[in-house]
PDB file of N, CA and C in Angstrom:
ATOM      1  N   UNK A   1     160.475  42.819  31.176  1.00  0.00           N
ATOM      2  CA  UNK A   1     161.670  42.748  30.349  1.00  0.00           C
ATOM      3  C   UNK A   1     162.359  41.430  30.669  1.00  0.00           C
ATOM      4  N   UNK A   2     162.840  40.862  29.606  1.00  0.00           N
ATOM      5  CA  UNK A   2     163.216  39.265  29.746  1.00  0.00           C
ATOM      6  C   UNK A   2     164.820  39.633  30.368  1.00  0.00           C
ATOM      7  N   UNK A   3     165.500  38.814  30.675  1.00  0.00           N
ATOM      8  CA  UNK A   3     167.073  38.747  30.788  1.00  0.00           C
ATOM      9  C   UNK A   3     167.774  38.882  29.886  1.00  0.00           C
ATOM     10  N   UNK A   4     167.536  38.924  28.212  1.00  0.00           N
ATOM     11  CA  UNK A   4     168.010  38.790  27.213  1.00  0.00           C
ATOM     12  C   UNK A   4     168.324  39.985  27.089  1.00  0.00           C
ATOM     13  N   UNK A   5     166.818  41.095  26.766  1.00  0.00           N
ATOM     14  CA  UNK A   5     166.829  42.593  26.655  1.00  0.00           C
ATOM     15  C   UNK A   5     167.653  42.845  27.773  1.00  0.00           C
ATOM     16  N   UNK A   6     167.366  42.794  28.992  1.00  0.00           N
ATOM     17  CA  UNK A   6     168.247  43.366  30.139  1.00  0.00           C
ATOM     18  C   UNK A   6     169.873  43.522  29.916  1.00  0.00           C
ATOM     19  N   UNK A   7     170.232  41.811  29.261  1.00  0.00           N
ATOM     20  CA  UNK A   7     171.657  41.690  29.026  1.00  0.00           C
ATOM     21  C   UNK A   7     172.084  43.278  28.084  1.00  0.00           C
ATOM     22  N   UNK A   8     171.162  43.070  26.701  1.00  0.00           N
ATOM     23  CA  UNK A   8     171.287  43.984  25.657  1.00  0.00           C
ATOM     24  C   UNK A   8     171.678  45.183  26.203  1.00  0.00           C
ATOM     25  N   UNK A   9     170.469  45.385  26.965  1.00  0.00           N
ATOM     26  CA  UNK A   9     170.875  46.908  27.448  1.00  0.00           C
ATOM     27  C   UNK A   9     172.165  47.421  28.296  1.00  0.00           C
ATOM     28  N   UNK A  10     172.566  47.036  29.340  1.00  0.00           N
ATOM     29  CA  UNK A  10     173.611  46.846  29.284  1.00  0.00           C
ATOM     30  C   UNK A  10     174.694  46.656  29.123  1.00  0.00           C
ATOM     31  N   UNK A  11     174.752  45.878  27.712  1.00  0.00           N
ATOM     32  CA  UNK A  11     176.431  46.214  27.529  1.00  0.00           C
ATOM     33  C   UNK A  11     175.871  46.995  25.946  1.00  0.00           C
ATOM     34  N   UNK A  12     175.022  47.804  25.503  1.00  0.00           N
ATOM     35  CA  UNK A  12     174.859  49.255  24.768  1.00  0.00           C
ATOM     36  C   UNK A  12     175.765  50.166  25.473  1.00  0.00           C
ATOM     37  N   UNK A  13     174.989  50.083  27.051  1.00  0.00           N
ATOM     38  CA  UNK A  13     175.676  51.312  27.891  1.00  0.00           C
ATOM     39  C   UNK A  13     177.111  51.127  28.620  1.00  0.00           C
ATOM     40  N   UNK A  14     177.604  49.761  28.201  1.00  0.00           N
ATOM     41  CA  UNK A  14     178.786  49.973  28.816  1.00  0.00           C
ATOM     42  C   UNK A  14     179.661  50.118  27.435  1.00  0.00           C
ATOM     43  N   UNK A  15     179.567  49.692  25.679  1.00  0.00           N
ATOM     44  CA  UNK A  15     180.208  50.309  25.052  1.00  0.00           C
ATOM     45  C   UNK A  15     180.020  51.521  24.580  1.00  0.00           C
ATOM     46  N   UNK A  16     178.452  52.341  24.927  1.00  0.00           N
ATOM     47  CA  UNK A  16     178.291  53.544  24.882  1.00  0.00           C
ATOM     48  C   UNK A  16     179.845  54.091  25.713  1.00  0.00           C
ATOM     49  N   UNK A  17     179.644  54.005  27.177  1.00  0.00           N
ATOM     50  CA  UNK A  17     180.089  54.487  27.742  1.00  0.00           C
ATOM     51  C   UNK A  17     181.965  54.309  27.660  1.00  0.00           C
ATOM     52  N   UNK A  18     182.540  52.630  27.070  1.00  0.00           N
ATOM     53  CA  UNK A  18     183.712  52.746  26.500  1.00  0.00           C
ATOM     54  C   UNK A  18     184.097  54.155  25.575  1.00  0.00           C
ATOM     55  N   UNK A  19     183.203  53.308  24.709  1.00  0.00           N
ATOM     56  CA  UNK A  19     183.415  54.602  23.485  1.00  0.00           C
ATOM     57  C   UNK A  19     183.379  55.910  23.683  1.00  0.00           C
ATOM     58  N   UNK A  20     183.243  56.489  24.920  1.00  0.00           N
ATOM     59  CA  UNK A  20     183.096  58.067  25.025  1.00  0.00           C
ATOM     60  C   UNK A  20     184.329  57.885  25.893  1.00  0.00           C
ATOM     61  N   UNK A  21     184.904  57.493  26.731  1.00  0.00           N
ATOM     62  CA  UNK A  21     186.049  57.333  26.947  1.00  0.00           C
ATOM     63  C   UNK A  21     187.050  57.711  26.103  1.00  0.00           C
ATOM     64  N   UNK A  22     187.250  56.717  25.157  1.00  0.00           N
ATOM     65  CA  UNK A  22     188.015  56.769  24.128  1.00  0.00           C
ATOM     66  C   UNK A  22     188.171  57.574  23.313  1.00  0.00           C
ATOM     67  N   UNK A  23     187.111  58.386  22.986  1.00  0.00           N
ATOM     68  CA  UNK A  23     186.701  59.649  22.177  1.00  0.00           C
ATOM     69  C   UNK A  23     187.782  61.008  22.998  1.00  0.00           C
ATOM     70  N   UNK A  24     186.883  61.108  24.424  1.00  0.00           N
ATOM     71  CA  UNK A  24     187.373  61.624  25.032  1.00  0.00           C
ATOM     72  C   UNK A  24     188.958  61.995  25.489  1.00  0.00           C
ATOM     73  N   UNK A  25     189.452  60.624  25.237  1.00  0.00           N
ATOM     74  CA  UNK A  25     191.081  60.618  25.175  1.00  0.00           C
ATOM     75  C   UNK A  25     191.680  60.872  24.110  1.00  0.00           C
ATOM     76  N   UNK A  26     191.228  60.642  23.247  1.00  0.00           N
ATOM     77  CA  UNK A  26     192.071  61.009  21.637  1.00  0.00           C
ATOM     78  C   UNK A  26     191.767  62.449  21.018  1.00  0.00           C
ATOM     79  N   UNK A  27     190.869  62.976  22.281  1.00  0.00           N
ATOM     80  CA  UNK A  27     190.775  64.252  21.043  1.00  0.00           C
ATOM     81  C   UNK A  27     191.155  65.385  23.019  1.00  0.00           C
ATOM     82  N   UNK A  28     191.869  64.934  23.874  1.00  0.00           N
ATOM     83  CA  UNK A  28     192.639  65.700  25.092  1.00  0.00           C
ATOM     84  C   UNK A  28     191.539  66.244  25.549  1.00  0.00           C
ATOM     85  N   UNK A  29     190.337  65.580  26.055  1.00  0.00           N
ATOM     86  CA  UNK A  29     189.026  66.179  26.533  1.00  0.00           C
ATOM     87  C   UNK A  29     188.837  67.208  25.916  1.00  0.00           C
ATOM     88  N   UNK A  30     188.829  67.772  25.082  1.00  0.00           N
ATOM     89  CA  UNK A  30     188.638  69.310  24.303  1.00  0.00           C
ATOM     90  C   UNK A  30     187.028  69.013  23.356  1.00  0.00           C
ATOM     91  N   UNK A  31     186.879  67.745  22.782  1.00  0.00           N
ATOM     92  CA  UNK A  31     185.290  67.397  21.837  1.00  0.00           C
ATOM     93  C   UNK A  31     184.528  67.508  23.081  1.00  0.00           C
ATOM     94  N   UNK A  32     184.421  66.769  23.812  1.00  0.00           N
ATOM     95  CA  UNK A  32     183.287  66.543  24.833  1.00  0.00           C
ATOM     96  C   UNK A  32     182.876  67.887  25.968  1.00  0.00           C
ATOM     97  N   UNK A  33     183.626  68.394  26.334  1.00  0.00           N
ATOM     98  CA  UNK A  33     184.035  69.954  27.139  1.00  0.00           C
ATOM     99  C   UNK A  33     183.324  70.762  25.714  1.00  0.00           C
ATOM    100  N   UNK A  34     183.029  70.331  24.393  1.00  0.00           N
ATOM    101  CA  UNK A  34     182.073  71.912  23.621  1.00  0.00           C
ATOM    102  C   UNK A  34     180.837  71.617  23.682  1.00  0.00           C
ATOM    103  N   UNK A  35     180.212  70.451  24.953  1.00  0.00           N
ATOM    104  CA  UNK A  35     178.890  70.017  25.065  1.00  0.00           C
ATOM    105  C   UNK A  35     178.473  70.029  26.232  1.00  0.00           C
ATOM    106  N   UNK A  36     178.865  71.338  27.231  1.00  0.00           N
ATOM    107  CA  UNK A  36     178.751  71.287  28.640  1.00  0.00           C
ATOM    108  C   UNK A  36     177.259  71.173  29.058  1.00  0.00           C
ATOM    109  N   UNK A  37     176.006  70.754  28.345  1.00  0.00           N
ATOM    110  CA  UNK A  37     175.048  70.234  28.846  1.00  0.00           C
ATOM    111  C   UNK A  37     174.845  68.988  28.829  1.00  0.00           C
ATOM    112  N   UNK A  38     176.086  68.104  28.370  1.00  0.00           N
ATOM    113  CA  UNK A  38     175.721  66.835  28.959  1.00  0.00           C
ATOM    114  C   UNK A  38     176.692  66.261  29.786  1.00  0.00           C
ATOM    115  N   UNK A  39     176.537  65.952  31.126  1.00  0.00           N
ATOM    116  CA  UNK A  39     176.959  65.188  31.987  1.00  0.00           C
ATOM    117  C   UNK A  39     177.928  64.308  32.090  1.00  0.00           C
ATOM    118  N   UNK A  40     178.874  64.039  31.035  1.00  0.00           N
ATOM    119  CA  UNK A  40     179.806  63.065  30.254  1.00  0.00           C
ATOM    120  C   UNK A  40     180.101  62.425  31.349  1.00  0.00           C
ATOM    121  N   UNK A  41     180.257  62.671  32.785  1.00  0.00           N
ATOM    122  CA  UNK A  41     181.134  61.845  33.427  1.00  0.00           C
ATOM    123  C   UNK A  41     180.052  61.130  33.797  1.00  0.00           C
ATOM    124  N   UNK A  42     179.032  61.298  34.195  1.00  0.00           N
ATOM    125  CA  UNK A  42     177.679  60.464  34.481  1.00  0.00           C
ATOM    126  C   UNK A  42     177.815  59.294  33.677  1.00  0.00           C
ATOM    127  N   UNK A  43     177.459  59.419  32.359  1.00  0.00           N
ATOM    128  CA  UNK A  43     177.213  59.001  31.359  1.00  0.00           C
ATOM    129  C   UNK A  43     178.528  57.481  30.923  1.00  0.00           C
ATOM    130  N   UNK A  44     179.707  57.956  31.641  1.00  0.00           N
ATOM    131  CA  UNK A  44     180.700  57.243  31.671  1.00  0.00           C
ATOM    132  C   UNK A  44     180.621  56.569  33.026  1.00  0.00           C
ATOM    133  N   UNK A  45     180.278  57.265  33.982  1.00  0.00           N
ATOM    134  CA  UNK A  45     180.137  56.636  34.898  1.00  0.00           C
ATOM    135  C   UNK A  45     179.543  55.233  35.189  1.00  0.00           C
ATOM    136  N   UNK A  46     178.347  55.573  34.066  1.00  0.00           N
ATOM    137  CA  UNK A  46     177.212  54.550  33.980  1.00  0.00           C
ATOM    138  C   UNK A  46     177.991  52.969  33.568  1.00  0.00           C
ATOM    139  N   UNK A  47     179.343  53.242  32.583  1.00  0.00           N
ATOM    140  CA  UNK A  47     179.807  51.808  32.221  1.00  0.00           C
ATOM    141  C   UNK A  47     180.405  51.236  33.384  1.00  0.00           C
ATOM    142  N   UNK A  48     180.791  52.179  34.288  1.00  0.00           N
ATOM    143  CA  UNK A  48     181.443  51.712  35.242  1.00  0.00           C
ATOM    144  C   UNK A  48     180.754  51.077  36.302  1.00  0.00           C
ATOM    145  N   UNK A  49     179.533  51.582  36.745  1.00  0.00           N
ATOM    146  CA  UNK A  49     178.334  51.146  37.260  1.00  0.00           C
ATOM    147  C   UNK A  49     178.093  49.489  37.192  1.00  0.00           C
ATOM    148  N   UNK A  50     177.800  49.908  35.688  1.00  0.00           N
ATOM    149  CA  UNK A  50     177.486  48.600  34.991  1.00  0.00           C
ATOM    150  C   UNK A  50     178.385  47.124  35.338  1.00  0.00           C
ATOM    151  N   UNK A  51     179.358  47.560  34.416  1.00  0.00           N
ATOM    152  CA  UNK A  51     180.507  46.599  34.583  1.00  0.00           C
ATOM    153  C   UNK A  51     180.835  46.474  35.645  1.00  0.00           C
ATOM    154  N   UNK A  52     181.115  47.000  36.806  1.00  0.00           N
ATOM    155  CA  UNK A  52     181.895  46.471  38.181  1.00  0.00           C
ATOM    156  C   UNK A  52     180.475  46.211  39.544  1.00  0.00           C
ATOM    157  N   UNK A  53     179.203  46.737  38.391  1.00  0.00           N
ATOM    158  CA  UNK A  53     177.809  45.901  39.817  1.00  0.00           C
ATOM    159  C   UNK A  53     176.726  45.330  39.110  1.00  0.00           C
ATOM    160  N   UNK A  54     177.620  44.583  38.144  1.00  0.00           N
ATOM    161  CA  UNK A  54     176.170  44.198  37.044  1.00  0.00           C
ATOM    162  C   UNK A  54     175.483  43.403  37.970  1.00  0.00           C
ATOM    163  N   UNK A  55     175.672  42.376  38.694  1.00  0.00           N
ATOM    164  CA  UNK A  55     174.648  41.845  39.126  1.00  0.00           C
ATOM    165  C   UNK A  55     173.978  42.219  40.211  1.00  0.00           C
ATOM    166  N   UNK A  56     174.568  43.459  40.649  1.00  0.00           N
ATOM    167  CA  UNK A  56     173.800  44.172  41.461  1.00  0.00           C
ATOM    168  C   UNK A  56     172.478  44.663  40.894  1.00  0.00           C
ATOM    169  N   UNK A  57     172.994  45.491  40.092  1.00  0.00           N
ATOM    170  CA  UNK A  57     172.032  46.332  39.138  1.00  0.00           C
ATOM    171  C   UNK A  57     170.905  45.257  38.693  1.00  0.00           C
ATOM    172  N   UNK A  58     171.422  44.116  37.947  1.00  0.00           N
ATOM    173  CA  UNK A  58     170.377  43.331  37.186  1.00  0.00           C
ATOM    174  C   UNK A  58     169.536  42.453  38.665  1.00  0.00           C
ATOM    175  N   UNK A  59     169.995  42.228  39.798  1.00  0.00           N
ATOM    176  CA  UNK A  59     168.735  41.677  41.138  1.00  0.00           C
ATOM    177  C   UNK A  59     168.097  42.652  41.631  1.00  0.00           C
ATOM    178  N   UNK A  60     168.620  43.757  41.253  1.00  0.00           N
ATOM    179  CA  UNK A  60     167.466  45.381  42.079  1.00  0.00           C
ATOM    180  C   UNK A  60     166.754  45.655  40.661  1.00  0.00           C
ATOM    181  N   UNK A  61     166.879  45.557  39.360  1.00  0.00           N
ATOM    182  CA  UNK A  61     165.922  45.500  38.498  1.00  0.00           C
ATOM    183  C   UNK A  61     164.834  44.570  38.533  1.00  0.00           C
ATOM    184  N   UNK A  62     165.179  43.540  38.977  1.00  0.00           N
ATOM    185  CA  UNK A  62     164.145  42.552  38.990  1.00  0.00           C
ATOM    186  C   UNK A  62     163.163  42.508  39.635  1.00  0.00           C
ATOM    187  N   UNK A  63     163.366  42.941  40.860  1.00  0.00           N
ATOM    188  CA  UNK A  63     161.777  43.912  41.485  1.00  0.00           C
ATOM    189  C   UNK A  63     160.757  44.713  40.480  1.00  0.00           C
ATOM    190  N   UNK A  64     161.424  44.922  39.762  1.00  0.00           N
ATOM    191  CA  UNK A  64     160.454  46.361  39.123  1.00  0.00           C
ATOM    192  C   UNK A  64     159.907  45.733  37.669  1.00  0.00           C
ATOM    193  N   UNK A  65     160.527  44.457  37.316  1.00  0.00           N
ATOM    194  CA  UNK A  65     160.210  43.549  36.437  1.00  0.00           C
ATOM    195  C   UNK A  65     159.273  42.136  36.484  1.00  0.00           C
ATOM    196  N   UNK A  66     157.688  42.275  36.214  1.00  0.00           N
ATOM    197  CA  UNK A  66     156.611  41.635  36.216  1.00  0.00           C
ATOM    198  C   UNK A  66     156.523  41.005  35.708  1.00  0.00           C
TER     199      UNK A  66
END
C-alpha cells in the first residue's frame, strides 16, 4: 500500500468516526444505543487513535507494507 492509499484511509476513518460523533450528539445518544451490536465507542475511538498517533500508526504499518 503506497502512502497515498494509507493517507486515504485514514482520514475515511477519522471523518467516519467525526461524523458518528456528531450524529451521536444531535440525536442525545438515543440513534446509536438502537444498535447495541456495534461497538460505537471503538469505532469513534478509532478517529481518535488516528488523529492524535497518526504517525505512530502510519511507522508500525510500514512493517507490514512490502
Amino acid at each position: 500500500m503506497k502512502s497515498g492509499k494509507h493517507d486515504s484511509i485514514c482520514m475515511e476513518l477519522i471523518n467516519n468516526g467525526e461524523a458518528l460523533m456528531k450524529i451521536d450528539m444531535i440525536s442525545n445518544k438515543t440513534l446509536l444505543s438502537d444498535y447495541p451490536g456495534i461497538e460505537w465507542k471503538k469505532v469513534m475511538g478509532m478517529r481518535d487513535i488516528i488523529s492524535h498517533h497518526y504517525f505512530d500508526c502510519f511507522q508500525n504499518s510500514r512493517s507490514f507494507i512490502k
